[in-house]
N, C-alpha and C. Protein backbone atom coordinates (compact mmCIF):
# COMPACT_ATOMS: atom_id res chain seq x y z
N UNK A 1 183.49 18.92 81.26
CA UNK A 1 182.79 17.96 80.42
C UNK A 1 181.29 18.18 80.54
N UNK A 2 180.58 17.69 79.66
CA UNK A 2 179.24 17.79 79.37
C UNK A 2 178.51 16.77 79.82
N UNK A 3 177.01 16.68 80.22
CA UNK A 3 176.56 15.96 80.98
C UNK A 3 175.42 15.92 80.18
N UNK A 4 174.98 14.45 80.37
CA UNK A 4 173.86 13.87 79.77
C UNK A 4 173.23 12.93 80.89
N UNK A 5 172.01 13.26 81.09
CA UNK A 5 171.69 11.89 82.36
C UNK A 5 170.32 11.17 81.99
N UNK A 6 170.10 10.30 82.43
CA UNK A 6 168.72 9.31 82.49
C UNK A 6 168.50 9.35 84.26
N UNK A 7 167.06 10.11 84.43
CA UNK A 7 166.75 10.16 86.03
C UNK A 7 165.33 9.50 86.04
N UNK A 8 165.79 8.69 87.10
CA UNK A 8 165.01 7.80 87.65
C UNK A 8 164.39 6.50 86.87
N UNK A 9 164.78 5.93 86.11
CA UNK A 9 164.66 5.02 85.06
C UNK A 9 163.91 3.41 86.32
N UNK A 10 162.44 3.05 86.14
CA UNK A 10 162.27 2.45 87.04
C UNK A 10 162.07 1.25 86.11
N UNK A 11 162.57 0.40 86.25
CA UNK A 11 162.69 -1.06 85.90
C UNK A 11 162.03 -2.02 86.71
N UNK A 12 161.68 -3.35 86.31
CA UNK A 12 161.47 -4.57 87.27
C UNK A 12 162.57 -5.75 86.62
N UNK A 13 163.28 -6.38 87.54
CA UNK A 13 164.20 -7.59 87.25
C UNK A 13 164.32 -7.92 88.61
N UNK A 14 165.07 -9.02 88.33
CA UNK A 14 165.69 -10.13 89.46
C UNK A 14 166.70 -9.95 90.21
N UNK A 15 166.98 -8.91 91.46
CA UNK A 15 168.22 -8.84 92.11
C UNK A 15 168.44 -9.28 93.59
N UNK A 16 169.24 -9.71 93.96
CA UNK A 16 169.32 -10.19 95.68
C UNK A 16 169.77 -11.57 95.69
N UNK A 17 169.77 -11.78 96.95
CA UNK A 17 170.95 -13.03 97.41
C UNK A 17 170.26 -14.11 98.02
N UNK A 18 168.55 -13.34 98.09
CA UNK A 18 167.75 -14.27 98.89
C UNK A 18 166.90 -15.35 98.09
N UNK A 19 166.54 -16.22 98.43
CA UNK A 19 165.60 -17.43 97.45
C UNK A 19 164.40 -16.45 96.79
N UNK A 20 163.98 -15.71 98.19
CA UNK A 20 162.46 -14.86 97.89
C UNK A 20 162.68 -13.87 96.70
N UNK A 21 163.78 -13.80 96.72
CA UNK A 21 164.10 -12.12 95.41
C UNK A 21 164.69 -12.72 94.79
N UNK A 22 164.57 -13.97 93.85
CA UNK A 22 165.37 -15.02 93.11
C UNK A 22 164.11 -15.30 92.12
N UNK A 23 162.81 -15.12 93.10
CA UNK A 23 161.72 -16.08 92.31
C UNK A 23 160.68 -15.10 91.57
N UNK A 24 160.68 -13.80 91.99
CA UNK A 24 159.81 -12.48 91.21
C UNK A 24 160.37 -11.23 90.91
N UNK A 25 160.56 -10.59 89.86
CA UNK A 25 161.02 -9.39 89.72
C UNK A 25 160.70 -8.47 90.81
N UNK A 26 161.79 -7.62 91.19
CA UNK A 26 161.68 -6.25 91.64
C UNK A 26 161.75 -4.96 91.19
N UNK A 27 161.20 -3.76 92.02
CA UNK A 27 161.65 -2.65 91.25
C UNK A 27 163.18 -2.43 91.63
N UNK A 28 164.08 -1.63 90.17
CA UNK A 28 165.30 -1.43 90.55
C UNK A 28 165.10 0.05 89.86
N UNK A 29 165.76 1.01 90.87
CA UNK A 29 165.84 2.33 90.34
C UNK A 29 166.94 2.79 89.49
N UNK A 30 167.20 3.59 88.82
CA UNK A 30 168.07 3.72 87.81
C UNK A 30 168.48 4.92 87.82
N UNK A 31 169.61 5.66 88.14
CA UNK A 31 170.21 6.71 87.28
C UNK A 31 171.35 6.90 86.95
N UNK A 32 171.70 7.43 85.82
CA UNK A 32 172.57 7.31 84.63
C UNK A 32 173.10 8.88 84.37
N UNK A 33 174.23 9.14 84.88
CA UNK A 33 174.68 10.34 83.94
C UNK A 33 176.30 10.17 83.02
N UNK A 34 175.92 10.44 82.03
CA UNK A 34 177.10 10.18 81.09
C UNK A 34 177.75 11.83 80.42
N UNK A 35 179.67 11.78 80.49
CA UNK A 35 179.87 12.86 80.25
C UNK A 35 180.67 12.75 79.36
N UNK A 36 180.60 13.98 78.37
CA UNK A 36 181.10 13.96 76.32
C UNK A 36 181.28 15.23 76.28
N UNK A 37 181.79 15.52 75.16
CA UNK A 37 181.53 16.56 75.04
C UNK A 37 180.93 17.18 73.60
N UNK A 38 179.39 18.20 74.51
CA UNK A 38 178.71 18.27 73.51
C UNK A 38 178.61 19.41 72.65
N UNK A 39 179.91 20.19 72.08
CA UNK A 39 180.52 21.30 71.34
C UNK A 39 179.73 21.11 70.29
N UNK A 40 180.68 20.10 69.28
CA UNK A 40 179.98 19.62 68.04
C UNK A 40 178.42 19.69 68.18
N UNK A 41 178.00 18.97 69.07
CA UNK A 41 176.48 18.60 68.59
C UNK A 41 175.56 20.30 68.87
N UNK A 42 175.93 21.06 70.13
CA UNK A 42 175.41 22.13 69.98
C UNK A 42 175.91 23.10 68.74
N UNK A 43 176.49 23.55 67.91
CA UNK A 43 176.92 23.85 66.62
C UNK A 43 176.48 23.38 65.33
N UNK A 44 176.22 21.63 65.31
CA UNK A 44 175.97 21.37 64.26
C UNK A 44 174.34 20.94 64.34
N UNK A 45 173.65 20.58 65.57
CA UNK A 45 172.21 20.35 65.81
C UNK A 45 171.97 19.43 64.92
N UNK A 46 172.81 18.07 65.10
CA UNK A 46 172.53 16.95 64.50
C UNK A 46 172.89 16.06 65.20
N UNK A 47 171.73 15.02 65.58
CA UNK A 47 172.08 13.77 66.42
C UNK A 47 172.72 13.06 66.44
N UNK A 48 173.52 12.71 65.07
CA UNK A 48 174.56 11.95 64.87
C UNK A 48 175.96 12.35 65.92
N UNK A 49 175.93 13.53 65.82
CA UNK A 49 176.66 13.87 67.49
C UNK A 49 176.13 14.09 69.14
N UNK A 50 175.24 13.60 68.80
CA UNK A 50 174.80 13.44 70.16
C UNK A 50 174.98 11.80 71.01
N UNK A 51 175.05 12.28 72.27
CA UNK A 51 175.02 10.99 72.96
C UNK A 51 173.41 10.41 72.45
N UNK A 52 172.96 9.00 72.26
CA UNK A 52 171.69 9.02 71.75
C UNK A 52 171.28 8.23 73.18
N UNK A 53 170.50 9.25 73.89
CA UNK A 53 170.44 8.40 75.25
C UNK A 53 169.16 7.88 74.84
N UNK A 54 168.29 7.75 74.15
CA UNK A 54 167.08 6.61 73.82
C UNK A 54 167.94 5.23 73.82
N UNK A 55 168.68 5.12 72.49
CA UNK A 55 169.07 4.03 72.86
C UNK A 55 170.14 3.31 73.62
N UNK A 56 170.60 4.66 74.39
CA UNK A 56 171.24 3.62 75.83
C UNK A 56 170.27 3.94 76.80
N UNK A 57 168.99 4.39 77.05
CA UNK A 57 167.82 3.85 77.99
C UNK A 57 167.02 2.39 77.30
N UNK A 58 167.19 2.24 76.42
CA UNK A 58 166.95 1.12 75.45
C UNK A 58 167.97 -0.53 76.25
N UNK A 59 169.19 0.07 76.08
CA UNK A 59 170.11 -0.96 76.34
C UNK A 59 169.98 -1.14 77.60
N UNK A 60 170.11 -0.38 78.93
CA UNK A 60 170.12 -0.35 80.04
C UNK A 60 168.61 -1.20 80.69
N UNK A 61 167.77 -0.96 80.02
CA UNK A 61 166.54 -1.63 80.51
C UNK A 61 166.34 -3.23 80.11
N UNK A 62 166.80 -3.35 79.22
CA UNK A 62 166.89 -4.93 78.41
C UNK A 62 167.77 -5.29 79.62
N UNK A 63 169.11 -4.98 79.87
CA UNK A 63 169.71 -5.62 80.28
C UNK A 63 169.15 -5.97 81.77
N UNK A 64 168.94 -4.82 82.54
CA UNK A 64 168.35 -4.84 83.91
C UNK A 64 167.62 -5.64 84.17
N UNK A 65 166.76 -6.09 83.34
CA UNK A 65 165.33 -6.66 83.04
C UNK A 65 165.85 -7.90 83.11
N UNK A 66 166.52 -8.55 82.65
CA UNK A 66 167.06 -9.68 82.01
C UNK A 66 168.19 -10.44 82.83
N UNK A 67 169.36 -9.51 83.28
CA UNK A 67 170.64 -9.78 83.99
C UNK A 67 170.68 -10.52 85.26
N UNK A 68 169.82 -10.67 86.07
CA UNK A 68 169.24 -11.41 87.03
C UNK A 68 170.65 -11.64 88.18
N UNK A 69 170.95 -10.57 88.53
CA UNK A 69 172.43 -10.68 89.20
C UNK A 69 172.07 -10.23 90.70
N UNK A 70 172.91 -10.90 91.52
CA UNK A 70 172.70 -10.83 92.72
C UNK A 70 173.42 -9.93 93.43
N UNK A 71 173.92 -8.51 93.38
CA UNK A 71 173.85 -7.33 93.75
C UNK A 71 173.97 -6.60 93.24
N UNK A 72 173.32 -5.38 93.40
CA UNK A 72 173.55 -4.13 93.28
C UNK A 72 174.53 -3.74 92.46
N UNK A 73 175.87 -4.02 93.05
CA UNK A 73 176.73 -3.93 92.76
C UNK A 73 177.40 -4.31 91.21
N UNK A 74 176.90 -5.36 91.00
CA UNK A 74 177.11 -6.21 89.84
C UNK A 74 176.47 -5.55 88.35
N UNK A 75 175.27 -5.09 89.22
CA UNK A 75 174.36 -4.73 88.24
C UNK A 75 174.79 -3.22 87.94
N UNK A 76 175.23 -2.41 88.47
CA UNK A 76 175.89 -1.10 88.72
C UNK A 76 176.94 -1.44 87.60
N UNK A 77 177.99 -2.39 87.89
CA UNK A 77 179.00 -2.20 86.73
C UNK A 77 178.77 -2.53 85.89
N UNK A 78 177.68 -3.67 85.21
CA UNK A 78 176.80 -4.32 84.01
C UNK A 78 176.54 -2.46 82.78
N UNK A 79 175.96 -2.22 84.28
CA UNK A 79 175.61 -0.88 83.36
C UNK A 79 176.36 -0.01 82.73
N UNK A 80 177.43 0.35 83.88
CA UNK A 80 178.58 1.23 83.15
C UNK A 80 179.22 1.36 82.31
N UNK A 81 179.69 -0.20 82.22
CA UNK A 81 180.16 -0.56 80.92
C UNK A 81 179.48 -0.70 79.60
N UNK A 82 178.09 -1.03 79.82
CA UNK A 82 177.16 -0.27 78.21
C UNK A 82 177.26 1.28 78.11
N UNK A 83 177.66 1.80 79.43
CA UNK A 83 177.11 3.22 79.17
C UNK A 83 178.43 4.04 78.23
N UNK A 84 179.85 3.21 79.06
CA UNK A 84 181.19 3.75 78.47
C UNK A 84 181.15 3.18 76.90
N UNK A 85 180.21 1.94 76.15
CA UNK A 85 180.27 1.61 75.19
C UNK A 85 179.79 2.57 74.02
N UNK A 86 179.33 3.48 74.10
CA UNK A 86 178.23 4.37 73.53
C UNK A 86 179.26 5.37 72.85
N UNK A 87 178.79 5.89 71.80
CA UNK A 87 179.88 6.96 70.95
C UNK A 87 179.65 7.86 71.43
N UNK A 88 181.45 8.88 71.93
CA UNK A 88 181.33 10.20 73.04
C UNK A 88 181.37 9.73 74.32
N UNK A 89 180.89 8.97 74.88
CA UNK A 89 180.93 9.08 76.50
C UNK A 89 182.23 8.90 76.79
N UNK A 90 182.47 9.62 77.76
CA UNK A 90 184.59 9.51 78.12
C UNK A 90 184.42 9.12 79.68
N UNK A 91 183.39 8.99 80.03
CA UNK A 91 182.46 9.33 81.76
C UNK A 91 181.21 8.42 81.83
N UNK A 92 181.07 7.91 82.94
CA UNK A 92 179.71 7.41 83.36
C UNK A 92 179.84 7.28 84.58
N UNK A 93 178.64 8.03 85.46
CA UNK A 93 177.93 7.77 86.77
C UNK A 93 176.52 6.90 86.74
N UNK A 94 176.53 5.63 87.12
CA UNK A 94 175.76 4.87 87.51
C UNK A 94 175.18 4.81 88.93
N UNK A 95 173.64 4.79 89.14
CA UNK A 95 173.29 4.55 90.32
C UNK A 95 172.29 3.75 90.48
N UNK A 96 172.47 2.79 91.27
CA UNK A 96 171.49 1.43 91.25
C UNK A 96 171.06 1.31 92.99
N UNK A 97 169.37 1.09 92.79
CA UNK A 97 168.89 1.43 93.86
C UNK A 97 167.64 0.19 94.10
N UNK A 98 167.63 -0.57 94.92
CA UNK A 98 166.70 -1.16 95.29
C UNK A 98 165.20 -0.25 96.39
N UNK A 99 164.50 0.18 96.00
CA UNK A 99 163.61 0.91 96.56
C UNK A 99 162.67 -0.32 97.61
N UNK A 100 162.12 0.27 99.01
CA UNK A 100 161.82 -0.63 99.64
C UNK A 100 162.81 -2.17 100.14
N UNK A 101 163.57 -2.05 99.97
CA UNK A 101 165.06 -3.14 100.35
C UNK A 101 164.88 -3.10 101.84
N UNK A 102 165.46 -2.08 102.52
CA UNK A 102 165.34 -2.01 104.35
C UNK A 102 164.37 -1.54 104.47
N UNK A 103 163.65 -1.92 105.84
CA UNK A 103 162.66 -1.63 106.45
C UNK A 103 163.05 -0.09 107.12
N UNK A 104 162.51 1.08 106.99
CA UNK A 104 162.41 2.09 107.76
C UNK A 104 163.19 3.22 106.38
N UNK A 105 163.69 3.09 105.27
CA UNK A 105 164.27 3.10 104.62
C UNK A 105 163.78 3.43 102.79
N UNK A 106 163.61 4.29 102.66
CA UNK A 106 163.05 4.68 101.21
C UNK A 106 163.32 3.68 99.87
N UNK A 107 164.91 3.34 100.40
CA UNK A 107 165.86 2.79 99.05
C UNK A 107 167.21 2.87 99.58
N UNK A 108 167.80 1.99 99.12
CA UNK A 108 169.03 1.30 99.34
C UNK A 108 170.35 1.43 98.26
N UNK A 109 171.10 1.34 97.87
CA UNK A 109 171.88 1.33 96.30
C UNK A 109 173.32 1.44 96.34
N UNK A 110 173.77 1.72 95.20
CA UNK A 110 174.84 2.29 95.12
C UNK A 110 175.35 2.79 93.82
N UNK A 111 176.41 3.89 93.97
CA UNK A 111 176.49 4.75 93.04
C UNK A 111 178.31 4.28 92.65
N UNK A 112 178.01 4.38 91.39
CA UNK A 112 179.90 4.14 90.79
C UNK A 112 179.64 5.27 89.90
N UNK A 113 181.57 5.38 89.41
CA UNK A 113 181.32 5.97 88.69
C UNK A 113 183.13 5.64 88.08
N UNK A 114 183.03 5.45 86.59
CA UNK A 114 184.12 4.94 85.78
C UNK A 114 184.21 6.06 84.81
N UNK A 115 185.72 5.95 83.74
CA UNK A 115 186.08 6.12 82.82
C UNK A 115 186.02 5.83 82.07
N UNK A 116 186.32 5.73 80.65
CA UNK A 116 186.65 5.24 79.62
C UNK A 116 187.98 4.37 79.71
N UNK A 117 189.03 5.10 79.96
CA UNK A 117 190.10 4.78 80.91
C UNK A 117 190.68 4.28 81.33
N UNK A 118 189.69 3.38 82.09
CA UNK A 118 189.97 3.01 83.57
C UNK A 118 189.99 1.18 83.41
């Protein structure tokens, strides 16, 4: 399968369990790879077969921004499921990362990854 990704997509929204990360946006890191297959679109060099990842970096940021969910986790499958919504994707790897979360610690997260499928 063919691979399409969004790397490093840095957002600010509302995630965590604590009062303090309830009351100001954070940064949440983002990456996105979605898999199709892209036969057609290399042959015919028309976007209408392409995955149009503008506007699922479009969708993914509204929502992030907005979704105000209290883990990671939540917010990880929020995403996947816009990402499996998209015409072509049969695949999505989501990875959701709180940067600065633990002390000693770059970034924190977690990575799924679904079907169409599934």
């Amino acid at each position: 399968m063919d691979k399409t990704f969004i790397k490093d997509l840095l957002v600010r929204g509302i995630i965590g369990v604590n009062d303090w990360e309830r009351k100001k946006p954070q940064d949440i890191l983002i990456n996105v790879t979605v898999f199709s297959d892209m036969s057609r679109a290399g042959e015919s060099d028309d976007i209408k077969d392409c995955v149009d990842y503008s506007a699922l970096t479009k969708k993914i940021l509204v929502h992030a921004e907005t979704a105000a969910r209290m883990t990671v986790e939540a917010l990880a499958n929020d995403l996947v499921k816009i990402c499996l919504q998209q015409n072509g994707v049969l695949k999505a790897i989501v990875r959701v990362e709180k940067p600065g979360a633990v002390r000693f610690a770059k970034s924190v997260g977690v990575e799924i990854e679904r079907k169409r499928d599934d």
